[in-house]
PDB file of N, CA and C in Angstrom:
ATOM      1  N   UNK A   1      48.167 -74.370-189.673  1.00  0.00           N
ATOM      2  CA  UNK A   1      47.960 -74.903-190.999  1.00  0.00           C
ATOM      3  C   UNK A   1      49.110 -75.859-191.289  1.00  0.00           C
ATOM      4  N   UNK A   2      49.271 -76.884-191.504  1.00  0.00           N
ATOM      5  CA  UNK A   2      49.910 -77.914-192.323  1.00  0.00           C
ATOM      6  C   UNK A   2      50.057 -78.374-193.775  1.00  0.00           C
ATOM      7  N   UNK A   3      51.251 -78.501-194.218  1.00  0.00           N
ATOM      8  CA  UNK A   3      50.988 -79.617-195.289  1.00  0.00           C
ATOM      9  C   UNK A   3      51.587 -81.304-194.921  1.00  0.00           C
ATOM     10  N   UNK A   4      50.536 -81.824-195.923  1.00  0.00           N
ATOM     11  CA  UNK A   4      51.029 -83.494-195.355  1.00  0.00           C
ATOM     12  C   UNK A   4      51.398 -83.631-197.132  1.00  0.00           C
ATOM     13  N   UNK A   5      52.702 -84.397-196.385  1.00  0.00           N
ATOM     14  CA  UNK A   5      53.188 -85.112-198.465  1.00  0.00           C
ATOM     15  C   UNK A   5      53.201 -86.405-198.223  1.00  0.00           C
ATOM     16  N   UNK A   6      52.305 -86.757-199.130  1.00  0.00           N
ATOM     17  CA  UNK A   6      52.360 -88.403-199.254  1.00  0.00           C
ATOM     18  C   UNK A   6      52.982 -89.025-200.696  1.00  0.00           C
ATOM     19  N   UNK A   7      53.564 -89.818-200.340  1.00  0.00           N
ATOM     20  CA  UNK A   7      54.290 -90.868-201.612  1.00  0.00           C
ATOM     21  C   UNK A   7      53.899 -92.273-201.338  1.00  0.00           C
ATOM     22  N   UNK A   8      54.119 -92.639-202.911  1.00  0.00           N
ATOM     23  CA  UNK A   8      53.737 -93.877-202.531  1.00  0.00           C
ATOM     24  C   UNK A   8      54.283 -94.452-203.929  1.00  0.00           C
ATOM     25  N   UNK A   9      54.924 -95.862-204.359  1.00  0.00           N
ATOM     26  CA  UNK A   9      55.283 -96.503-205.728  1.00  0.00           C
ATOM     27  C   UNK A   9      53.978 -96.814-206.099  1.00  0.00           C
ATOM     28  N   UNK A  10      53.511 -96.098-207.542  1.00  0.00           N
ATOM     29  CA  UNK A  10      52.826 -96.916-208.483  1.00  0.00           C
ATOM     30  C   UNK A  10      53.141 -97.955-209.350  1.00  0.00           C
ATOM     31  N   UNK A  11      51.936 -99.031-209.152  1.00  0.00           N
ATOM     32  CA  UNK A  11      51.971-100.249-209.442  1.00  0.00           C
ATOM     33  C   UNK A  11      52.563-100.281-211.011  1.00  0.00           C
ATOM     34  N   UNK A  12      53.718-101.356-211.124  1.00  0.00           N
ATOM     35  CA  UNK A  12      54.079-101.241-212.195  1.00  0.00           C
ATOM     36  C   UNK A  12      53.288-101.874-213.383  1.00  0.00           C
ATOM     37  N   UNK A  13      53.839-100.845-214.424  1.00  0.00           N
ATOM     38  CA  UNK A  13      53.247-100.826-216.284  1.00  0.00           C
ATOM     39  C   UNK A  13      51.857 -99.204-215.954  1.00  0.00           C
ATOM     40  N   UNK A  14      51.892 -98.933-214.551  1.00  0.00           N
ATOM     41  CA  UNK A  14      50.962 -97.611-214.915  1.00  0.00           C
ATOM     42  C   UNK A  14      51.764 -96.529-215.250  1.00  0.00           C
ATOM     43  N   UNK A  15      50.747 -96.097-216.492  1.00  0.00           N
ATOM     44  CA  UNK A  15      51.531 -94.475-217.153  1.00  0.00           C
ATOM     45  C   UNK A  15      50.450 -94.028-216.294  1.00  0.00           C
ATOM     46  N   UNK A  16      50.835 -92.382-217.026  1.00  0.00           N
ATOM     47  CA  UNK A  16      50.175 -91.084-216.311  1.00  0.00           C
ATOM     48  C   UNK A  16      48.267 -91.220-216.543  1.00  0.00           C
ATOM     49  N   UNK A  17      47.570 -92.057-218.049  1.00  0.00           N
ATOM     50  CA  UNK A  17      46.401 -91.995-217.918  1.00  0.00           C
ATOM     51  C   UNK A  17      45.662 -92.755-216.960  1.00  0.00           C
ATOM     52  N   UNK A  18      46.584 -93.994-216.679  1.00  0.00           N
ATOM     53  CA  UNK A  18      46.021 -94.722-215.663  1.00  0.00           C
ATOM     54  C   UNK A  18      46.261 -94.315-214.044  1.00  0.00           C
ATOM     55  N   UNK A  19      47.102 -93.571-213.907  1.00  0.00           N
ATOM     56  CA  UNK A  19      47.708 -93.133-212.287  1.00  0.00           C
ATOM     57  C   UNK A  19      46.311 -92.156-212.288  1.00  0.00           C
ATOM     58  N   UNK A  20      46.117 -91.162-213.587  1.00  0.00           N
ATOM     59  CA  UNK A  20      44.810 -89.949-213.232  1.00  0.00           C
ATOM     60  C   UNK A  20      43.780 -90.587-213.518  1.00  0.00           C
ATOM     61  N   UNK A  21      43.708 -91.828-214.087  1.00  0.00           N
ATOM     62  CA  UNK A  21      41.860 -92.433-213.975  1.00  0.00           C
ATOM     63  C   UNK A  21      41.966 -93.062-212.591  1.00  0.00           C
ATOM     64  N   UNK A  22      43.010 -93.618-211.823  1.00  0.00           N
ATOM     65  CA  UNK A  22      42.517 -94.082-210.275  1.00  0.00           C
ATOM     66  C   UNK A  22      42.818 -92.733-209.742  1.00  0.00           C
ATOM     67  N   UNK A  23      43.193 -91.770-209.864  1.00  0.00           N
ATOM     68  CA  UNK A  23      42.999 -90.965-208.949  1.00  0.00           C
ATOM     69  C   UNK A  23      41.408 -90.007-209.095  1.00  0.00           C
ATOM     70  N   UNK A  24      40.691 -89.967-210.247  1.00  0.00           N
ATOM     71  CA  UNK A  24      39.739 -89.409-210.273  1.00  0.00           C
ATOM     72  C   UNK A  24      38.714 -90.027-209.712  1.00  0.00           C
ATOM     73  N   UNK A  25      38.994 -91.618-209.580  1.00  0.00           N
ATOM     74  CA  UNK A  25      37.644 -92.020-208.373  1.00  0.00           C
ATOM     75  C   UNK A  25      37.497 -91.573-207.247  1.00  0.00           C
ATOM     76  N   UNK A  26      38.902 -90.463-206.890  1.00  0.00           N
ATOM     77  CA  UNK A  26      38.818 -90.181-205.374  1.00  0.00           C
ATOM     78  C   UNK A  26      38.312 -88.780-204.994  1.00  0.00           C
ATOM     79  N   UNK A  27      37.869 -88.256-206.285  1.00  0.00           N
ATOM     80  CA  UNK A  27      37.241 -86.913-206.109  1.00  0.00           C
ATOM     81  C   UNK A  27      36.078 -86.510-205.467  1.00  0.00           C
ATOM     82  N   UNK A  28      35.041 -87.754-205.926  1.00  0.00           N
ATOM     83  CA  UNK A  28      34.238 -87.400-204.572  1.00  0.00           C
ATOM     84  C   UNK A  28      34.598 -87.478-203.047  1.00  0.00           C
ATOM     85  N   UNK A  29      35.034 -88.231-203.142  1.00  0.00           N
ATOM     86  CA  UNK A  29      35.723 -88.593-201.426  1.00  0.00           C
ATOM     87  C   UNK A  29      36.785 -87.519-200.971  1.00  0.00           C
ATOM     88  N   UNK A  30      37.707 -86.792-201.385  1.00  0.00           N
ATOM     89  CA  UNK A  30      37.841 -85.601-201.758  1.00  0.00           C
ATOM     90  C   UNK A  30      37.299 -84.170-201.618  1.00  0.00           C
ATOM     91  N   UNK A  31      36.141 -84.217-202.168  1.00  0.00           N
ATOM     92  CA  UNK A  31      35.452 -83.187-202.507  1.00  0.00           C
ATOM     93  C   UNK A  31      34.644 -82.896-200.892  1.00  0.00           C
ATOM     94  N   UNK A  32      33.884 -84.436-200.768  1.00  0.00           N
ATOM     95  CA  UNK A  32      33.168 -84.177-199.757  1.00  0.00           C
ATOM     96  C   UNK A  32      33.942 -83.997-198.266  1.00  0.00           C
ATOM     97  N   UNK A  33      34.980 -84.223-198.204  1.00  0.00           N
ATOM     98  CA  UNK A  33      36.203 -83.344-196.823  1.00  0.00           C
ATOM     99  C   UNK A  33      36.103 -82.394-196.620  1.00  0.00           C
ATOM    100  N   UNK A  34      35.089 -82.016-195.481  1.00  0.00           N
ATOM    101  CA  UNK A  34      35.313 -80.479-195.601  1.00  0.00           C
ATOM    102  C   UNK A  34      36.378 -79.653-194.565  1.00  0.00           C
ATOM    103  N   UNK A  35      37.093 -80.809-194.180  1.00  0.00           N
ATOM    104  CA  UNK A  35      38.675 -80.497-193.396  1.00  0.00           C
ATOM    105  C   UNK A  35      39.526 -79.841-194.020  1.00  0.00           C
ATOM    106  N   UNK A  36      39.669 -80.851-195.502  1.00  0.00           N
ATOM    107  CA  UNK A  36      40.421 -80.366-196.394  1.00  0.00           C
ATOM    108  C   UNK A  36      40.697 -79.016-197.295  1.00  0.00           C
ATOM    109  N   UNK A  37      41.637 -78.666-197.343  1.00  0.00           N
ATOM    110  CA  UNK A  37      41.606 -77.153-198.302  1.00  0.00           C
ATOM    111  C   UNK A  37      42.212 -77.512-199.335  1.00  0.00           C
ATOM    112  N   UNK A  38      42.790 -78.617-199.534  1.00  0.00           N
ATOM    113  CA  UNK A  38      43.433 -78.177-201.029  1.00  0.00           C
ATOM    114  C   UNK A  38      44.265 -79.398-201.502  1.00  0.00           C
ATOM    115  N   UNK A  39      43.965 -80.238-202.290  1.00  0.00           N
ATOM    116  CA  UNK A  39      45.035 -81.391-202.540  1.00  0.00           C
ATOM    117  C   UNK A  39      45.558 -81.365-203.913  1.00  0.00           C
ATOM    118  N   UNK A  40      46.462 -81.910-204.052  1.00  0.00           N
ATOM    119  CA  UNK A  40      47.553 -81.431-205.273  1.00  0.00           C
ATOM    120  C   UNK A  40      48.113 -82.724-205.771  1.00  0.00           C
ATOM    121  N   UNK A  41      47.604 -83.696-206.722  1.00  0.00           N
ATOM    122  CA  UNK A  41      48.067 -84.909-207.306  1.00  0.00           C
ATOM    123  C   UNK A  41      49.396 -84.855-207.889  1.00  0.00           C
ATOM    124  N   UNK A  42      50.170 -85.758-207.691  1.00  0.00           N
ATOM    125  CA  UNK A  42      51.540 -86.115-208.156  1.00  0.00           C
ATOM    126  C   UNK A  42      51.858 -87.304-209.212  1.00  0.00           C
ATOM    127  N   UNK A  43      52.637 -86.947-209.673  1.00  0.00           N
ATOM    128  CA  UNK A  43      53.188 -88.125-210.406  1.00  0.00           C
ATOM    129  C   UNK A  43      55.167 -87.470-210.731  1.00  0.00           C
ATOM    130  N   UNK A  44      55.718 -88.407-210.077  1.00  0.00           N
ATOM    131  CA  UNK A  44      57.123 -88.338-210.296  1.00  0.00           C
ATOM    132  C   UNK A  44      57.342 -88.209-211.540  1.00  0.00           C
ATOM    133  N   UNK A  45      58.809 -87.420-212.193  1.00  0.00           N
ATOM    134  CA  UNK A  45      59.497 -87.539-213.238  1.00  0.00           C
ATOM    135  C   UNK A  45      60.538 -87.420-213.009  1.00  0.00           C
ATOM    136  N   UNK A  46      61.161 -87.716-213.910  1.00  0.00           N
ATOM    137  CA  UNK A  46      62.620 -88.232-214.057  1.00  0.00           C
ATOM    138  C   UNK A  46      63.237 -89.378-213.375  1.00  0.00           C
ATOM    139  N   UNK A  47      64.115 -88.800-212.137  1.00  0.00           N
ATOM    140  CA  UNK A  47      64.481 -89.901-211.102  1.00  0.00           C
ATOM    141  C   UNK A  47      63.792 -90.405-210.365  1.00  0.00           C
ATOM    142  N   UNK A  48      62.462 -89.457-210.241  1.00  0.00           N
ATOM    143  CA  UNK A  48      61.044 -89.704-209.109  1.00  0.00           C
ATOM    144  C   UNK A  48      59.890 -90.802-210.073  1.00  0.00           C
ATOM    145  N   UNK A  49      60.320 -91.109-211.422  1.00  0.00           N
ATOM    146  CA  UNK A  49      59.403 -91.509-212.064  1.00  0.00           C
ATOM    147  C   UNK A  49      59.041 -92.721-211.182  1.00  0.00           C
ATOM    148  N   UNK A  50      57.838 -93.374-211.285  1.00  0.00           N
ATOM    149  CA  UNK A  50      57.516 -94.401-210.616  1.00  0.00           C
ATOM    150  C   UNK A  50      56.618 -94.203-209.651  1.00  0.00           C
ATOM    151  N   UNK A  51      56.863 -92.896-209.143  1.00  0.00           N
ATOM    152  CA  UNK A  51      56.253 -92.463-207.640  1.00  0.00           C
ATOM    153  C   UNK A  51      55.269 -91.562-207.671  1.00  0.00           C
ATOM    154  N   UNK A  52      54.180 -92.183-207.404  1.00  0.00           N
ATOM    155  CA  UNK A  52      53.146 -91.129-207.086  1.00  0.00           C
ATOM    156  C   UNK A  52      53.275 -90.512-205.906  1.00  0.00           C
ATOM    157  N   UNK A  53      52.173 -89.035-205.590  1.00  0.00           N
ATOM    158  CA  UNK A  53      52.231 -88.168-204.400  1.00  0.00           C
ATOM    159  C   UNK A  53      50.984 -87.465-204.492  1.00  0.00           C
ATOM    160  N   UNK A  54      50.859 -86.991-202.857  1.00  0.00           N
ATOM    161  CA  UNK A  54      49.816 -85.920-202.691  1.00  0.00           C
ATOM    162  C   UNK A  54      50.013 -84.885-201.958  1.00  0.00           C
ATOM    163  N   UNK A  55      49.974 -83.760-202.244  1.00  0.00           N
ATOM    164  CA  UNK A  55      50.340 -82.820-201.546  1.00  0.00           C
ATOM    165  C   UNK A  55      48.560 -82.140-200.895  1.00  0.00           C
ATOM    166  N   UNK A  56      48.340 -82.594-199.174  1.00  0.00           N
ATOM    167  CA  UNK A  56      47.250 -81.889-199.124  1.00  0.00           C
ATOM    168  C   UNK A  56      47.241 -81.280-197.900  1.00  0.00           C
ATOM    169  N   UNK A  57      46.540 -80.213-197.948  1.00  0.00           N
ATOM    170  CA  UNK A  57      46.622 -78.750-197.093  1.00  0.00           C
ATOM    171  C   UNK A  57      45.492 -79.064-195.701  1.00  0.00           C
ATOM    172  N   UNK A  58      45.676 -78.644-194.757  1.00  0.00           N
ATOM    173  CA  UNK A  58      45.261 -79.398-194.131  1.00  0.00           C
ATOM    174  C   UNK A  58      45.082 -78.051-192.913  1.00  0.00           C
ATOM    175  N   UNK A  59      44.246 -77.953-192.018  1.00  0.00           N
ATOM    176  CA  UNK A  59      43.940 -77.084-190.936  1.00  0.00           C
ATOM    177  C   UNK A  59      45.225 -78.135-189.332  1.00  0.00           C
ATOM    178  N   UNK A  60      44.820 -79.095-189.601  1.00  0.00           N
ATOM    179  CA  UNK A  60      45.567 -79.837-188.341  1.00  0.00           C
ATOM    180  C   UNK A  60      46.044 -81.077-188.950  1.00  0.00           C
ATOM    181  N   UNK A  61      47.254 -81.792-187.931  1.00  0.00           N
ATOM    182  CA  UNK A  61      47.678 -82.882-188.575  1.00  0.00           C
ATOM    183  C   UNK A  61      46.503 -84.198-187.883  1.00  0.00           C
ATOM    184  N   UNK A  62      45.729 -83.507-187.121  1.00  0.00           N
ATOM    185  CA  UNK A  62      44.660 -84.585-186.383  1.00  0.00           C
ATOM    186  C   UNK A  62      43.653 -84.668-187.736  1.00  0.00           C
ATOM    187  N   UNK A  63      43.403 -83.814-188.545  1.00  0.00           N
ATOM    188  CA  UNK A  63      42.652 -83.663-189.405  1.00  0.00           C
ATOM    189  C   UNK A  63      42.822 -84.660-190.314  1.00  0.00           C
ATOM    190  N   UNK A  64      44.491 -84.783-190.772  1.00  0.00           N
ATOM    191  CA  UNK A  64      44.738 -85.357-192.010  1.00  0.00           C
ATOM    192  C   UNK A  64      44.954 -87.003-191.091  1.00  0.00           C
ATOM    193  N   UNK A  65      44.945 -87.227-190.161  1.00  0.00           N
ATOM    194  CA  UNK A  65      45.208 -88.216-189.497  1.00  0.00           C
ATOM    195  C   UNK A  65      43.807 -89.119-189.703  1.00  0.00           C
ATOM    196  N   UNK A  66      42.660 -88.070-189.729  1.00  0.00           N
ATOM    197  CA  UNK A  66      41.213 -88.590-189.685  1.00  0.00           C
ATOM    198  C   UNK A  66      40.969 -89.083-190.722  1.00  0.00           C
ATOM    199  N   UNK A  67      41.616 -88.235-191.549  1.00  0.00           N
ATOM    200  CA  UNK A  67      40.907 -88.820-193.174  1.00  0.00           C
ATOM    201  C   UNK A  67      42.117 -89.714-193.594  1.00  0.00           C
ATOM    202  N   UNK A  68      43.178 -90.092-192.980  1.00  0.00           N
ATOM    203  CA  UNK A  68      44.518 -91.041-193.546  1.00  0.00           C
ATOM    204  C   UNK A  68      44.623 -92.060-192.042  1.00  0.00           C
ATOM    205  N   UNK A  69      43.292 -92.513-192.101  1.00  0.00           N
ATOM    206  CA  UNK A  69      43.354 -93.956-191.247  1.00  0.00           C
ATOM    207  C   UNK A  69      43.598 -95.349-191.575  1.00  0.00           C
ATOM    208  N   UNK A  70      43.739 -95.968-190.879  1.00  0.00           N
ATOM    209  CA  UNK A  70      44.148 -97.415-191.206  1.00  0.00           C
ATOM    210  C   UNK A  70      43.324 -97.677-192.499  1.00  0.00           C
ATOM    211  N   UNK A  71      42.344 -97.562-192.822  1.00  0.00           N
ATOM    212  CA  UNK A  71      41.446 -98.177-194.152  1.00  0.00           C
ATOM    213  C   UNK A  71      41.721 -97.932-195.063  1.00  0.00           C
ATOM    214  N   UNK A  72      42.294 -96.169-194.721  1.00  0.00           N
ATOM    215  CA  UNK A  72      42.613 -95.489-196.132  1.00  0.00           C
ATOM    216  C   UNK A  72      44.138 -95.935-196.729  1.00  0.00           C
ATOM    217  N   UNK A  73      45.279 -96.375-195.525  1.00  0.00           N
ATOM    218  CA  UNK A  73      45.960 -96.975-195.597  1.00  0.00           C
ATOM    219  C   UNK A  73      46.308 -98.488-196.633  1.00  0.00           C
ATOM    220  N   UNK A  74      45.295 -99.245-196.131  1.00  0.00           N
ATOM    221  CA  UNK A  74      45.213-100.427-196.510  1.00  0.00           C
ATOM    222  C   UNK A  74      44.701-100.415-198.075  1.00  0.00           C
ATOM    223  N   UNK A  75      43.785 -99.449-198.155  1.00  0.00           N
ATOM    224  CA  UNK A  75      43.075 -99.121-199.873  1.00  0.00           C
ATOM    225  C   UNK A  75      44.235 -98.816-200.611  1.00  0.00           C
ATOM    226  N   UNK A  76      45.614 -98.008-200.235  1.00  0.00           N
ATOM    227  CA  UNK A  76      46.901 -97.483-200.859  1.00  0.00           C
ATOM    228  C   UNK A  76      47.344 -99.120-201.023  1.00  0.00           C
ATOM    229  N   UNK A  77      47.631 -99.571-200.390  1.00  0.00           N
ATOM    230  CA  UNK A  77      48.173-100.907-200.304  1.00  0.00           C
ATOM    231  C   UNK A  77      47.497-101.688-201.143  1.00  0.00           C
ATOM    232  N   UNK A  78      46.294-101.981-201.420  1.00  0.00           N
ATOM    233  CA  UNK A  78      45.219-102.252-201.808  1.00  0.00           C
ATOM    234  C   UNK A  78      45.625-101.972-203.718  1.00  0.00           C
ATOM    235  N   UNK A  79      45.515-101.066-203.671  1.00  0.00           N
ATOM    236  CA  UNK A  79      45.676-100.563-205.009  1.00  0.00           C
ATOM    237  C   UNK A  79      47.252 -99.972-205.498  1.00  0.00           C
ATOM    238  N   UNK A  80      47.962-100.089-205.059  1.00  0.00           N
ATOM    239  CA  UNK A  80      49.630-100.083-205.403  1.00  0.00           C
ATOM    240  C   UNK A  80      50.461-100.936-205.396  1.00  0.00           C
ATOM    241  N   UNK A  81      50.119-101.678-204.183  1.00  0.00           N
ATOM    242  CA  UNK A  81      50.919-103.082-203.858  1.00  0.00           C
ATOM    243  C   UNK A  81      52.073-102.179-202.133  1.00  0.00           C
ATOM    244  N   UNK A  82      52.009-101.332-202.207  1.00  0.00           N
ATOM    245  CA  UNK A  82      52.899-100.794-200.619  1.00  0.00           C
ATOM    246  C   UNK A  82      51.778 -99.830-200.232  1.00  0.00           C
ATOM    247  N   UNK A  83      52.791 -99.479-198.633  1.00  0.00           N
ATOM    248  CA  UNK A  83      52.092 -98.634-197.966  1.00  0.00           C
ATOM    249  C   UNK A  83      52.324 -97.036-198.522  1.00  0.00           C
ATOM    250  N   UNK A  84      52.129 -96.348-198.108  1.00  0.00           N
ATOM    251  CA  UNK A  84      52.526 -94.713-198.513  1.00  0.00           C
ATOM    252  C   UNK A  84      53.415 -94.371-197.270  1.00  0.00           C
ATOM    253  N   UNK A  85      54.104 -93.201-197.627  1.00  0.00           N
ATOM    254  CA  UNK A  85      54.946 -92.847-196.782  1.00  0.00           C
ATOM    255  C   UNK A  85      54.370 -91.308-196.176  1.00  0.00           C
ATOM    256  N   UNK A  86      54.009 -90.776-195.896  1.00  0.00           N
ATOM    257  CA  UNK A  86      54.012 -89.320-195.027  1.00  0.00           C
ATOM    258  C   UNK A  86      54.403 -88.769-194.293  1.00  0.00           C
ATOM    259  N   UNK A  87      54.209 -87.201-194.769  1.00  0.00           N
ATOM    260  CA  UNK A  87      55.470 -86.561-194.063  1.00  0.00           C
ATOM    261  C   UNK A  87      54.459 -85.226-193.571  1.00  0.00           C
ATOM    262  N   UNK A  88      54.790 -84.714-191.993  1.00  0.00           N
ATOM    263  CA  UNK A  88      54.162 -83.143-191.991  1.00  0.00           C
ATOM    264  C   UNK A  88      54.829 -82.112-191.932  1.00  0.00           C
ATOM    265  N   UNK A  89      54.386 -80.945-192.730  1.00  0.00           N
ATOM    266  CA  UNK A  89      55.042 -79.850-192.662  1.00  0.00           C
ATOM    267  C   UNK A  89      54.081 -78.528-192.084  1.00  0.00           C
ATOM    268  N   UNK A  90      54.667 -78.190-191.153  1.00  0.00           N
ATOM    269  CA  UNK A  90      53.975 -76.790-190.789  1.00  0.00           C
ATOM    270  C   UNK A  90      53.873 -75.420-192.090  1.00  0.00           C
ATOM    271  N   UNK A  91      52.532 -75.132-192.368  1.00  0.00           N
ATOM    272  CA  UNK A  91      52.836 -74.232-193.615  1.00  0.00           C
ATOM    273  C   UNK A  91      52.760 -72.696-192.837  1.00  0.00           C
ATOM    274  N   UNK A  92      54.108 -72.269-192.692  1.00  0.00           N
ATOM    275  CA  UNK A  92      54.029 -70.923-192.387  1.00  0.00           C
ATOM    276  C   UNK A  92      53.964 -69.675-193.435  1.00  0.00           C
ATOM    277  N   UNK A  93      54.310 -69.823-194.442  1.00  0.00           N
ATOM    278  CA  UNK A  93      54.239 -68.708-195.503  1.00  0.00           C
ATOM    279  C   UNK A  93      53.786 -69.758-196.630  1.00  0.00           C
ATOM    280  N   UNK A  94      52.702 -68.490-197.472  1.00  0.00           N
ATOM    281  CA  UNK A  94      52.139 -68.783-198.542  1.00  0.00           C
ATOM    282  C   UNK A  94      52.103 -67.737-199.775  1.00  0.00           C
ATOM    283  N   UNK A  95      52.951 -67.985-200.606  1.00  0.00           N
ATOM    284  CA  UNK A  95      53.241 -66.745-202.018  1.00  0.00           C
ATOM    285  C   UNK A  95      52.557 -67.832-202.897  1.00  0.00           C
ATOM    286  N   UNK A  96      51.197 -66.851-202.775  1.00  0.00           N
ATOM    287  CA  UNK A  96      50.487 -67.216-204.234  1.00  0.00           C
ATOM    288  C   UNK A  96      50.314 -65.874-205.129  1.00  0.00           C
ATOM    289  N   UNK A  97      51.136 -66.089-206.024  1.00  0.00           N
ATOM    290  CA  UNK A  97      50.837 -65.264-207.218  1.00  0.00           C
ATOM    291  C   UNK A  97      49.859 -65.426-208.668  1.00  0.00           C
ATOM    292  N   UNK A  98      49.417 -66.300-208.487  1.00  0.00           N
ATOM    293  CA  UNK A  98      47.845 -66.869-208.918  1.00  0.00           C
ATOM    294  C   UNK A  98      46.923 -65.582-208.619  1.00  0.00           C
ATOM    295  N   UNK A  99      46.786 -65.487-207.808  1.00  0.00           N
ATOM    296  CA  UNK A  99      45.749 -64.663-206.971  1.00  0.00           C
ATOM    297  C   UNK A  99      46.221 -63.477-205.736  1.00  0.00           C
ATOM    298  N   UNK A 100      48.031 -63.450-206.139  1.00  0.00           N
ATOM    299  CA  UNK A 100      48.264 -62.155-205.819  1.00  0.00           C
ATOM    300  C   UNK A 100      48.180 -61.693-204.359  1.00  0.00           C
ATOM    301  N   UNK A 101      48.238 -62.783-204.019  1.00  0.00           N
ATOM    302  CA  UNK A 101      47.809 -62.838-202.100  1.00  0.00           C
ATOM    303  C   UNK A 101      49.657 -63.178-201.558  1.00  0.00           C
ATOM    304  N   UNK A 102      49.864 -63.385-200.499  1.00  0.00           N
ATOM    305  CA  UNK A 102      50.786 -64.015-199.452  1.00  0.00           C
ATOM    306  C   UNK A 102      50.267 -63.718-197.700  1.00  0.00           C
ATOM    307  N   UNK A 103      50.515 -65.112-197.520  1.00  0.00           N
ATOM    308  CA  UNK A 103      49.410 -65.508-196.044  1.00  0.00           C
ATOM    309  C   UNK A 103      50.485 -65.679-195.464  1.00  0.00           C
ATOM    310  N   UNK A 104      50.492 -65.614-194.261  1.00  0.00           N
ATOM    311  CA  UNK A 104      51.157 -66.343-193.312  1.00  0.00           C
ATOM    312  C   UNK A 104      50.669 -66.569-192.294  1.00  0.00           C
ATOM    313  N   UNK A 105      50.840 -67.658-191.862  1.00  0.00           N
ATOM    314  CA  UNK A 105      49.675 -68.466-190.507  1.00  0.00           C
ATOM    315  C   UNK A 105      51.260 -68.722-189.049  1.00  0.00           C
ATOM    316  N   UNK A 106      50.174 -68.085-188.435  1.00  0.00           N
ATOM    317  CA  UNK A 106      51.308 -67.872-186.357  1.00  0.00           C
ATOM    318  C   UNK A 106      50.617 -69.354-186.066  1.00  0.00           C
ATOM    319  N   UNK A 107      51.435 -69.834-185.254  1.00  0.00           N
ATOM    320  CA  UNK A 107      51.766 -71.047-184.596  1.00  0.00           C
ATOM    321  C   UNK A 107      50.288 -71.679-183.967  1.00  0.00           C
ATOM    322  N   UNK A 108      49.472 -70.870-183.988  1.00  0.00           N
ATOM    323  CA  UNK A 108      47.917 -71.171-183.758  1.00  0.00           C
ATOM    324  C   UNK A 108      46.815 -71.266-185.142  1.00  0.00           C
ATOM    325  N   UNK A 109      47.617 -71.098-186.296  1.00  0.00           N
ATOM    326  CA  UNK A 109      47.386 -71.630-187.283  1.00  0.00           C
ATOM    327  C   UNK A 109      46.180 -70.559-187.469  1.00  0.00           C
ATOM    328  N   UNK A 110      46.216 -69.520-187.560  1.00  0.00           N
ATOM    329  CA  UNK A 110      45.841 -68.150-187.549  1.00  0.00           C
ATOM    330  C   UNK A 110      46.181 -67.363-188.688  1.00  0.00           C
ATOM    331  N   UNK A 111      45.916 -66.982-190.221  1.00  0.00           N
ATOM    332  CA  UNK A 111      46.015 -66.911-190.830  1.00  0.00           C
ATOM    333  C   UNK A 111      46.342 -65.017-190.689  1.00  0.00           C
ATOM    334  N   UNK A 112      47.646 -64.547-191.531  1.00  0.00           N
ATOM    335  CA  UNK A 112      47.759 -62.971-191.579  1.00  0.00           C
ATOM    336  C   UNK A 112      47.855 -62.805-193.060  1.00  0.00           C
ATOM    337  N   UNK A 113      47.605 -61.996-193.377  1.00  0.00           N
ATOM    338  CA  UNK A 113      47.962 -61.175-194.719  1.00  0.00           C
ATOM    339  C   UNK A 113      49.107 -60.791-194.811  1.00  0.00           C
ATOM    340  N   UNK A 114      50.137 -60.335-195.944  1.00  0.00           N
ATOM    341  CA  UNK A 114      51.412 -60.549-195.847  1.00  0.00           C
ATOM    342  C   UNK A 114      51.596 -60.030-197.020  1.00  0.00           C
ATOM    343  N   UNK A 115      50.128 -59.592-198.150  1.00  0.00           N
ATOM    344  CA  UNK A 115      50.572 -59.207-199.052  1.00  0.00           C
ATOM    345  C   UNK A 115      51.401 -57.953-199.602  1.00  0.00           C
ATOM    346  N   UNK A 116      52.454 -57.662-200.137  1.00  0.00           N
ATOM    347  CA  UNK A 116      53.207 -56.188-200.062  1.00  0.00           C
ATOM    348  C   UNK A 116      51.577 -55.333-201.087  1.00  0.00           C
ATOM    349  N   UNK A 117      52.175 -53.995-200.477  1.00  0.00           N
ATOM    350  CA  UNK A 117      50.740 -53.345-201.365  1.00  0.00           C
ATOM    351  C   UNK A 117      51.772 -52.513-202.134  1.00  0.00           C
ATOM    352  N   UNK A 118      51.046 -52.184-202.804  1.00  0.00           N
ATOM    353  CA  UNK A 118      51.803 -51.589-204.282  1.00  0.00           C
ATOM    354  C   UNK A 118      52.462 -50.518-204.186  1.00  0.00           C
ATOM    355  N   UNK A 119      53.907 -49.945-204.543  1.00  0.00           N
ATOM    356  CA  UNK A 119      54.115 -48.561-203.798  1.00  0.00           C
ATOM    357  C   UNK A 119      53.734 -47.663-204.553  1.00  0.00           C
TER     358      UNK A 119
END
């Protein structure tokens, strides 16, 4: 399991309604990934202001490679004025307390349970 973080400068004079109305055109395209598990929209604050991001969950980095090809590339460029930057991270532990779970995925990206049970 992976995460990929992408950044990228939003085009200047966009606030936050305009960074989430171009990002909601991408929900179908999005939605219909069925690689994908989970993407997480960004918008910098403070010192990060300026910078958009995506945080998305990913089974393989060949995966996120498929859906972050040259086109999809050029559309960032396209609509920001730069390229995006990305980064991969192997996701070995997962504390979600949302839903009270903790996963942890072995090097074959093999998902364990991890949750403590109640004493």
């Amino acid at each position: 399991m992976i995460v990929e973080f992408v950044t990228f400068e939003s085009p200047e004079g966009w606030d936050r309604a305009r960074v989430l109305a171009d990002a909601e055109t991408t929900i179908p395209k999005w939605s219909a990934n069925r690689e994908l598990l989970r993407k997480h929209f960004l918008l910098g604050l403070g010192d990060a202001a300026g910078t958009g991001g995506g945080i998305y969950v990913w089974p393989s980095i060949e995966a996120a490679q498929r859906a972050h090809d040259d086109a999809w590339r050029e559309g960032i460029k396209r609509r920001t004025g730069g390229y995006p930057t990305i980064r991969y991270f192997d996701l070995m532990l997962l504390i979600d307390n949302e839903h009270g779970r903790v996963t942890a995925w072995d090097e074959a990206g093999a998902p364990h349970d991890r949750t403590p049970t109640p004493a």
